[in-house]
Protein backbone atom coordinates (compact mmCIF):
# COMPACT_ATOMS: atom_id res chain seq x y z
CA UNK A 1 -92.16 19.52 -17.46
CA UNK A 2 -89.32 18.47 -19.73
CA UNK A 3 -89.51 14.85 -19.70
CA UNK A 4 -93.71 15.13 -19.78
CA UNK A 5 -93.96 16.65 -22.99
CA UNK A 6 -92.16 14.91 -25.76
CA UNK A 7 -92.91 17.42 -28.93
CA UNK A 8 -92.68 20.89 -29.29
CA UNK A 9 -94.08 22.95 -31.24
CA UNK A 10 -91.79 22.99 -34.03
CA UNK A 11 -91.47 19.39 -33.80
CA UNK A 12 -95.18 19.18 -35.21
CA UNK A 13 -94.63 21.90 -37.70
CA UNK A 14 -91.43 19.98 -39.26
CA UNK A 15 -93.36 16.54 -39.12
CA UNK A 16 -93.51 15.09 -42.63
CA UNK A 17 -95.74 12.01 -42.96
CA UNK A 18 -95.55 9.38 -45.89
CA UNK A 19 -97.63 10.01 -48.50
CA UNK A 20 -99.97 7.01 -49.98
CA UNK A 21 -101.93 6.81 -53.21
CA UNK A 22 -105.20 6.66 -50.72
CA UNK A 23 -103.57 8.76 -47.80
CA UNK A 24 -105.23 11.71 -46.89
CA UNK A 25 -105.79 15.38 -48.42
CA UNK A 26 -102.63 16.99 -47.41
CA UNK A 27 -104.07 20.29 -47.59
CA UNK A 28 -106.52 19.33 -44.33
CA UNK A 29 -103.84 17.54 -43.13
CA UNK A 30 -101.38 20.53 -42.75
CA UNK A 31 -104.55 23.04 -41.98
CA UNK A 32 -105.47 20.59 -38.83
CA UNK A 33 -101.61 20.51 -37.82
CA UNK A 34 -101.52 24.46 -37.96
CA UNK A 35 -104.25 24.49 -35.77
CA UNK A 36 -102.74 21.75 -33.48
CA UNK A 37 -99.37 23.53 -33.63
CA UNK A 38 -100.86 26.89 -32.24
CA UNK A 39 -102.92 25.47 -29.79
CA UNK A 40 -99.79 23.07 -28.52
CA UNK A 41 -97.67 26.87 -28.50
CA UNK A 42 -100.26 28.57 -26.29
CA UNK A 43 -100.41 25.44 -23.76
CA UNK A 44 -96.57 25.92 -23.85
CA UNK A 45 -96.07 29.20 -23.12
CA UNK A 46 -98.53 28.97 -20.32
CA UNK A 47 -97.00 26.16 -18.98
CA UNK A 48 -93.75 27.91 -18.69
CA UNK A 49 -94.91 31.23 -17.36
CA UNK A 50 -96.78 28.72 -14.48
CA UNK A 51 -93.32 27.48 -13.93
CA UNK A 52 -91.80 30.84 -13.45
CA UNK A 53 -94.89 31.77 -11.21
CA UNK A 54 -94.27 28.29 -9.21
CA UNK A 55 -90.68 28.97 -8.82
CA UNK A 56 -91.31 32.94 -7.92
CA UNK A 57 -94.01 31.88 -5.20
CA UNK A 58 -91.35 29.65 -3.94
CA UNK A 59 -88.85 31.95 -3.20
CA UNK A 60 -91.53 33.96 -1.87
CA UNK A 61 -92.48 31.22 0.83
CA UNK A 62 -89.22 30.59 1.64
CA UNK A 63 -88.47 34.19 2.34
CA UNK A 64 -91.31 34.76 4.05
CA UNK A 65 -91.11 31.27 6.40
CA UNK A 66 -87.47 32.84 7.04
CA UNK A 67 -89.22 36.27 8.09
CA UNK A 68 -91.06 34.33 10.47
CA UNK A 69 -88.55 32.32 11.85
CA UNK A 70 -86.39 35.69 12.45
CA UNK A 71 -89.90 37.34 14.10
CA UNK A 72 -90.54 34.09 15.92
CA UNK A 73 -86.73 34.74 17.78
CA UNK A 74 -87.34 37.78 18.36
CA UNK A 75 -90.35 37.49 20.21
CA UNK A 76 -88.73 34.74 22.21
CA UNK A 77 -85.28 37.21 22.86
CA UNK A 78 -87.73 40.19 23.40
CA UNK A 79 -90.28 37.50 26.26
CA UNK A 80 -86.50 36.19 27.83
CA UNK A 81 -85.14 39.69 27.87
CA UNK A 82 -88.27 41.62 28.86
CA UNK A 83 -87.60 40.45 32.87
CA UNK A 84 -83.94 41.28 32.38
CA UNK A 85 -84.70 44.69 30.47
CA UNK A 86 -87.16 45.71 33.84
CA UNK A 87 -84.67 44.49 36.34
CA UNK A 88 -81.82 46.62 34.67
CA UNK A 89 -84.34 49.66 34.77
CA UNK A 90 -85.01 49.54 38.07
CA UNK A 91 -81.68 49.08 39.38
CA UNK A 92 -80.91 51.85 37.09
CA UNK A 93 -83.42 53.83 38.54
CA UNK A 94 -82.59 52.53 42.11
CA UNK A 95 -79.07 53.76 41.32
CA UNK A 96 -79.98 57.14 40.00
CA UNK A 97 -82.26 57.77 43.15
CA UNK A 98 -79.38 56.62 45.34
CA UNK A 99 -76.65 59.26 43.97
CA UNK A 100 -79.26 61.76 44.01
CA UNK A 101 -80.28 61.13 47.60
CA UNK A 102 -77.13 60.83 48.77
CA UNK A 103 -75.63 63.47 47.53
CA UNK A 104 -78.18 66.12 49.02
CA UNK A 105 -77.46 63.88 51.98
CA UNK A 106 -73.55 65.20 51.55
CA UNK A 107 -74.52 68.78 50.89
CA UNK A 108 -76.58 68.80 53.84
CA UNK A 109 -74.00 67.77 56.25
CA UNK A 110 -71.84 70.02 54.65
């Protein structure tokens, strides 16, 4: 936006023009600029709260393309580890049966 707009708004109020003995009524001369000058302010501040919203949405993308990278690895950690995660329960379980059983096994004999 900087190097697009070359005059801001108190550039045009500070303008001074030349004044001929056939230029123009300076009265509707400066009445046209005021008008110019406030509509040139309005397109300015919108322009810059549309650059704050740009750079805002950004930051939102880029935090939210991160959020889905970091959900994207955990899906793939939670698909690699899901086999691993069930073979550790049942050999958990496996080993859990085991003591149990034999150890009623050991009372029994006893």
């Amino acid at each position: 936006m900087q190097g697009k707009i070359s005059l801001t708004p108190q550039d045009i109020l500070e303008k001074e023009f030349k004044i001929d003995t056939r230029g123009y009524r300076l009265k509707e001369v400066d009445q046209f600029l005021d008008q110019i000058i406030g509509d040139y302010e309005q397109f300015y501040d919108m322009i810059q709260n549309l650059e704050k919203e740009k750079e805002e949405l950004l930051k939102e993308i880029m935090n939210l393309k991160q959020e889905l990278r970091n959900a994207k690895m955990s899906i793939d950690i939670a698909k690699t580890g899901e086999k691993e995660f069930t073979n550790m329960d049942i050999l958990r379980r496996v080993s859990n049966l085991e003591k149990i059983v034999f150890k009623k096994e050991e009372k029994e004999e006893e």
